[in-house]
N, C-alpha and C. Protein backbone atom coordinates (compact mmCIF):
# COMPACT_ATOMS: atom_id res chain seq x y z
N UNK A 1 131.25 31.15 -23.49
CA UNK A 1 129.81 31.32 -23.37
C UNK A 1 129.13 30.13 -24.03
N UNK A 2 128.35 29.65 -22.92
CA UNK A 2 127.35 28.56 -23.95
C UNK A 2 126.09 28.89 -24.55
N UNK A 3 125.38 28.16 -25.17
CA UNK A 3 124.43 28.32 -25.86
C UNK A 3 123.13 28.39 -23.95
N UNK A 4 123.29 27.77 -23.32
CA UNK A 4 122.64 27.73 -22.23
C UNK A 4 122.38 29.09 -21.11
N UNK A 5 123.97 29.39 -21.17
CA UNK A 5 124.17 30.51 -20.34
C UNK A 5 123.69 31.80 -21.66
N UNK A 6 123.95 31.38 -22.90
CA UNK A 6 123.03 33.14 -23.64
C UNK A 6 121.98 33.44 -22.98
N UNK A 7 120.96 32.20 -23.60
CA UNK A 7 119.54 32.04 -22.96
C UNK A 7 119.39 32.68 -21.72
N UNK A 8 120.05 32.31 -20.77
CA UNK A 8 119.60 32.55 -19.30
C UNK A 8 119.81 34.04 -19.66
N UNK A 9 121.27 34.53 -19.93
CA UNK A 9 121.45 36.06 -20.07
C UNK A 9 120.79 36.90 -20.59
N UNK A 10 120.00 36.55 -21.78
CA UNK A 10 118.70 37.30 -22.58
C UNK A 10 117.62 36.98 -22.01
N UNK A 11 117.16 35.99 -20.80
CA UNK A 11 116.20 35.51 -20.45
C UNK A 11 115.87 36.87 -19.30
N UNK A 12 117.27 36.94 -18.42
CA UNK A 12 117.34 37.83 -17.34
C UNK A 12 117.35 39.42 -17.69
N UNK A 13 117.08 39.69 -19.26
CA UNK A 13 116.87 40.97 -19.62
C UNK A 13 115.29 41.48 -19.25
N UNK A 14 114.31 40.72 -19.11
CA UNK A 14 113.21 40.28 -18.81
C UNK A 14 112.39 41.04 -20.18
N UNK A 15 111.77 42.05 -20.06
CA UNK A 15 110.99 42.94 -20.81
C UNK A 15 112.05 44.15 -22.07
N UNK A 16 112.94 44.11 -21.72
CA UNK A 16 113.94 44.69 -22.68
C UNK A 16 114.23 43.84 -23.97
N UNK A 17 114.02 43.10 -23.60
CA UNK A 17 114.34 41.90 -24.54
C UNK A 17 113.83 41.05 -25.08
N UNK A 18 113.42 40.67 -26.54
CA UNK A 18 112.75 39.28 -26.64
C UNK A 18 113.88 38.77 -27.56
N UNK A 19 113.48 37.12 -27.91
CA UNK A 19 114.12 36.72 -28.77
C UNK A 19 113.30 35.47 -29.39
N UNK A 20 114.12 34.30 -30.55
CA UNK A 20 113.54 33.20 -31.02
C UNK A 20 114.58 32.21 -31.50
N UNK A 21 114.28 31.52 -31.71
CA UNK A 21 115.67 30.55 -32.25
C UNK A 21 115.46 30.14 -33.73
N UNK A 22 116.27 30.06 -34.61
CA UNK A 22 116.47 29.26 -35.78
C UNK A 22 117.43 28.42 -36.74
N UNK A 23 117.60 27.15 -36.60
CA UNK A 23 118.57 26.53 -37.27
C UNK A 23 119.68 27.76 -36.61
N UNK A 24 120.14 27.36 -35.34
CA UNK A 24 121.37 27.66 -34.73
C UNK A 24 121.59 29.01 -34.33
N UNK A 25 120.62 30.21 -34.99
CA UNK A 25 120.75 31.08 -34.61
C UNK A 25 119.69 31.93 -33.46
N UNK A 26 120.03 32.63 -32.33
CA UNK A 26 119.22 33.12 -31.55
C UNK A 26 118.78 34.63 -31.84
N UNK A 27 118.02 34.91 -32.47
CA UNK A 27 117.21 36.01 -32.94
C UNK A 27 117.11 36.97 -31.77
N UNK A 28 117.69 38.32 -30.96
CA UNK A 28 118.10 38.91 -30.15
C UNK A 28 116.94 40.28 -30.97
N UNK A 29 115.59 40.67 -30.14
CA UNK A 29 115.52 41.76 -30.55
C UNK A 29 115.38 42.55 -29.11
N UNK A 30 116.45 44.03 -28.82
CA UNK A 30 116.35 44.76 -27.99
C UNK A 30 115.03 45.58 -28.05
N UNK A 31 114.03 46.10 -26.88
CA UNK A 31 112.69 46.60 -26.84
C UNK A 31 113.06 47.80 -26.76
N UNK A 32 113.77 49.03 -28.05
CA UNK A 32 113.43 50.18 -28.00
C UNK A 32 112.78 51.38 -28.30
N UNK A 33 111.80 50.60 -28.57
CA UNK A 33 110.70 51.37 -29.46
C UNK A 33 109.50 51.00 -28.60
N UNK A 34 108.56 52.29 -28.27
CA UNK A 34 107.37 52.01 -27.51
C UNK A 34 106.10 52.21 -28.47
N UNK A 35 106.22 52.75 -29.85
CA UNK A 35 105.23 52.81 -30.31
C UNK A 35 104.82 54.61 -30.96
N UNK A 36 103.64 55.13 -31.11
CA UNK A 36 103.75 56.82 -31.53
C UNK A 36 102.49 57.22 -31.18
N UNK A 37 103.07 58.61 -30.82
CA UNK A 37 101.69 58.99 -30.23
C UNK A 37 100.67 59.46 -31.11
N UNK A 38 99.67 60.63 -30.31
CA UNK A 38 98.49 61.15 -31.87
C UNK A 38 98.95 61.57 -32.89
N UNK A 39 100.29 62.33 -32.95
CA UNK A 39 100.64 62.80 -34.24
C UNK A 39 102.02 61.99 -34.82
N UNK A 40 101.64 61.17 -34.28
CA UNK A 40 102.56 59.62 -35.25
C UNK A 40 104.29 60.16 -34.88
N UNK A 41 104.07 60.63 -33.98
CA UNK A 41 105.94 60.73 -33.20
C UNK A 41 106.45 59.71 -32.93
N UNK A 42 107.65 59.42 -32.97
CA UNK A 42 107.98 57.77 -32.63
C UNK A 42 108.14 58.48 -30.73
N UNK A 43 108.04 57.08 -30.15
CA UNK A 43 107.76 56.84 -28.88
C UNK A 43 108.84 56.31 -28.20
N UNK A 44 110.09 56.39 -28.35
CA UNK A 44 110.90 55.13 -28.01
C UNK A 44 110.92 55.32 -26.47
N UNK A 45 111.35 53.57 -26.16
CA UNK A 45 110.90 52.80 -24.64
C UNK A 45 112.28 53.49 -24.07
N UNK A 46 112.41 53.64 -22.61
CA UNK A 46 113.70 53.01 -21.78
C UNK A 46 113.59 51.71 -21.52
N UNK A 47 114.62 51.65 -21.36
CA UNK A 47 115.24 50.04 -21.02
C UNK A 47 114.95 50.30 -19.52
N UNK A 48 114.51 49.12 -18.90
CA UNK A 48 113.73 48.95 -17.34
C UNK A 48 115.17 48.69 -16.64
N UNK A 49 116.17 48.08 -17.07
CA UNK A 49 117.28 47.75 -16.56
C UNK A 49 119.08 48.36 -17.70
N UNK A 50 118.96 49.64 -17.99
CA UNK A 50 119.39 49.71 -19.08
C UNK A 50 120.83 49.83 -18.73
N UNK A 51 121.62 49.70 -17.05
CA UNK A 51 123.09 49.16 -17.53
C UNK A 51 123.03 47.97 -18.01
N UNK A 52 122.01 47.09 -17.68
CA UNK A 52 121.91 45.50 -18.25
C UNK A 52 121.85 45.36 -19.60
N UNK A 53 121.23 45.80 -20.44
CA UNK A 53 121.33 46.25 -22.04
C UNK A 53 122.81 46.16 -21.69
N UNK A 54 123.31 47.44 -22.00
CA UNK A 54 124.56 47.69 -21.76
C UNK A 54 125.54 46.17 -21.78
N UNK A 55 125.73 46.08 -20.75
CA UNK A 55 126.51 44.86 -20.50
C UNK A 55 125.75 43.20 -21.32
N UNK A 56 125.10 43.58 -22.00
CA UNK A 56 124.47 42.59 -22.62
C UNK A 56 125.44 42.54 -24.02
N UNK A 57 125.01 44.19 -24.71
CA UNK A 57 125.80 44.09 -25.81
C UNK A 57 127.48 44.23 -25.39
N UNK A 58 128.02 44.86 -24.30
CA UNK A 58 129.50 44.26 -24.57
C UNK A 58 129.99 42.96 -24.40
N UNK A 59 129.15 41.77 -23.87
CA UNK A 59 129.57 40.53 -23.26
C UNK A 59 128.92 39.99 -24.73
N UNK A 60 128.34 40.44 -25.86
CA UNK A 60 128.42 39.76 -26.91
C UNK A 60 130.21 40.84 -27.53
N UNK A 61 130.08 41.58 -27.65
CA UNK A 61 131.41 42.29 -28.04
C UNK A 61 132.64 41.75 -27.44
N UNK A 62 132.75 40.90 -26.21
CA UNK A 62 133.87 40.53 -26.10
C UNK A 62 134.24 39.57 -26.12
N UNK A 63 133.18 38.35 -26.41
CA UNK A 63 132.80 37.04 -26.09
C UNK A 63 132.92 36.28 -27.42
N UNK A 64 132.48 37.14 -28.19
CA UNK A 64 132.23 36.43 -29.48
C UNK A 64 133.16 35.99 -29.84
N UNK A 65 133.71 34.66 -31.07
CA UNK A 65 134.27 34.52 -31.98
C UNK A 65 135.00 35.56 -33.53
N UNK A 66 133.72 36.13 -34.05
CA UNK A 66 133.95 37.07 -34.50
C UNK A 66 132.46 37.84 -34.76
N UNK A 67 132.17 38.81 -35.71
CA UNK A 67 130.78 39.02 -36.06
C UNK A 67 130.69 39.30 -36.88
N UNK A 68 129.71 40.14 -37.66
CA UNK A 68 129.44 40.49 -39.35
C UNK A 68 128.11 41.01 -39.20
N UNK A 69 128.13 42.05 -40.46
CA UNK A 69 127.19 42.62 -39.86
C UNK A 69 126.65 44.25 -39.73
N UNK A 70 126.24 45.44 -40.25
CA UNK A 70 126.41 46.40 -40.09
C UNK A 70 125.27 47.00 -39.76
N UNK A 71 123.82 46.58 -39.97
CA UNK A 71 122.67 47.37 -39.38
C UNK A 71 122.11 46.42 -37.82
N UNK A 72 121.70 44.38 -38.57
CA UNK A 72 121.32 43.56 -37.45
C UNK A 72 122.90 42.69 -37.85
N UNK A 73 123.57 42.98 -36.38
CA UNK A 73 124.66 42.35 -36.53
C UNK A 73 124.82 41.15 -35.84
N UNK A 74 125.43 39.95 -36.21
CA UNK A 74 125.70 38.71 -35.99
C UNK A 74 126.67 38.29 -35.10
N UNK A 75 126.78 38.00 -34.10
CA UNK A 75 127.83 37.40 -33.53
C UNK A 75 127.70 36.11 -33.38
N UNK A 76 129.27 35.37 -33.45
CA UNK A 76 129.25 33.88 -33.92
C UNK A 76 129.67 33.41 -32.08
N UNK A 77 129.40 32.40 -31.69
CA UNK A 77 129.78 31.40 -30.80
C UNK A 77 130.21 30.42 -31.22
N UNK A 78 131.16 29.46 -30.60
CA UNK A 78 131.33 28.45 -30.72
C UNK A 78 129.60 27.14 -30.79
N UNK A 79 129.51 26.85 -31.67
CA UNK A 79 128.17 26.24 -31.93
C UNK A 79 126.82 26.94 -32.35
N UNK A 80 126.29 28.09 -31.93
CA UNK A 80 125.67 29.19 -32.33
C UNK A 80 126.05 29.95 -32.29
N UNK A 81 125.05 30.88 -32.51
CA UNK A 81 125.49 32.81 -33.34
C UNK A 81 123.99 33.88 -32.95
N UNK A 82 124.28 34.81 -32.40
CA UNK A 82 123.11 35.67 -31.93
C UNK A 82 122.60 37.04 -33.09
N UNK A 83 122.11 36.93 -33.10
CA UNK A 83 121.63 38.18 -34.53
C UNK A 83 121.22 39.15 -33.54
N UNK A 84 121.47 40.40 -33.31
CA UNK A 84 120.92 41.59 -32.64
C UNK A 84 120.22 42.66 -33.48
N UNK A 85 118.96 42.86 -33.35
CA UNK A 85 118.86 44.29 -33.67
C UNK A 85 117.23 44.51 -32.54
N UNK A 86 117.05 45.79 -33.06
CA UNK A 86 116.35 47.00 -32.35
C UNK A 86 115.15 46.86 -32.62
N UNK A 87 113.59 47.46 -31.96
CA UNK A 87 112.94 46.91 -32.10
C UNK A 87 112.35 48.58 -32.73
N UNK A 88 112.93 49.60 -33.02
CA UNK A 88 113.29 50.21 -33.53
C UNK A 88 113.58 50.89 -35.11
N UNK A 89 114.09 49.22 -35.71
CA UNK A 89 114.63 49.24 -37.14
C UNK A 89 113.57 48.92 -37.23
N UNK A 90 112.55 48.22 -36.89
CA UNK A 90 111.13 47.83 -37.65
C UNK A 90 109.82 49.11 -37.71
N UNK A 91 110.32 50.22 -37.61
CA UNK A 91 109.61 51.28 -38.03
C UNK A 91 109.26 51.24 -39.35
C-alpha cells in the first residue's frame, strides 16, 4: 500500500470519512456520530457505504506493518502510518 493509494482509499469513503495529515501521519477519523437530539441522546450516523468502512478497516488490518494502539489505533506503513478513530470518541 502506498501513501497515494491510502489517500485515494479514504478519499473514496466520501462522507464516512474525513481525515488530515501530520509529519507522516494520516489522521483517519470514521463519521459515526451524528450529533443528539432534544434530550441530549447521542445520535449516531450510518455509514452511507458501510461494507466500505468495513473493508477499509480490514485492508488497514491486513496491510499494515504492524500497529499500536488500544482506543485511536495506529497502523504503520512502509513510510507512513494512519491513526484511526471514531468520530464518536469525541463525545
Amino acid at each position: 500500500m502506498t501513501y497515494e493509494m491510502m489517500i485515494a482509499t479514504i478519499e473514496a469513503l466520501g462522507a464516512d470519512a474525513s481525515y488530515y495529515e501530520h509529519d507522516g501521519i494520516i489522521d483517519v477519523t470514521l463519521q459515526d456520530f451524528e450529533g443528539f437530539d432534544d434530550d441530549w441522546d447521542e445520535i449516531m450516523r450510518d455509514y452511507d457505504d458501510s461494507q466500505a468502512v468495513i473493508d477499509f478497516e480490514d485492508m488497514l488490518e491486513d496491510e499494515c506493518l504492524r500497529k499500536s494502539g488500544d482506543f485511536y489505533v495506529t497502523y504503520y506503513f512502509d513510510g507512513f502510518a494512519v491513526e484511526l478513530g471514531y468520530s464518536s470518541f469525541d463525545i
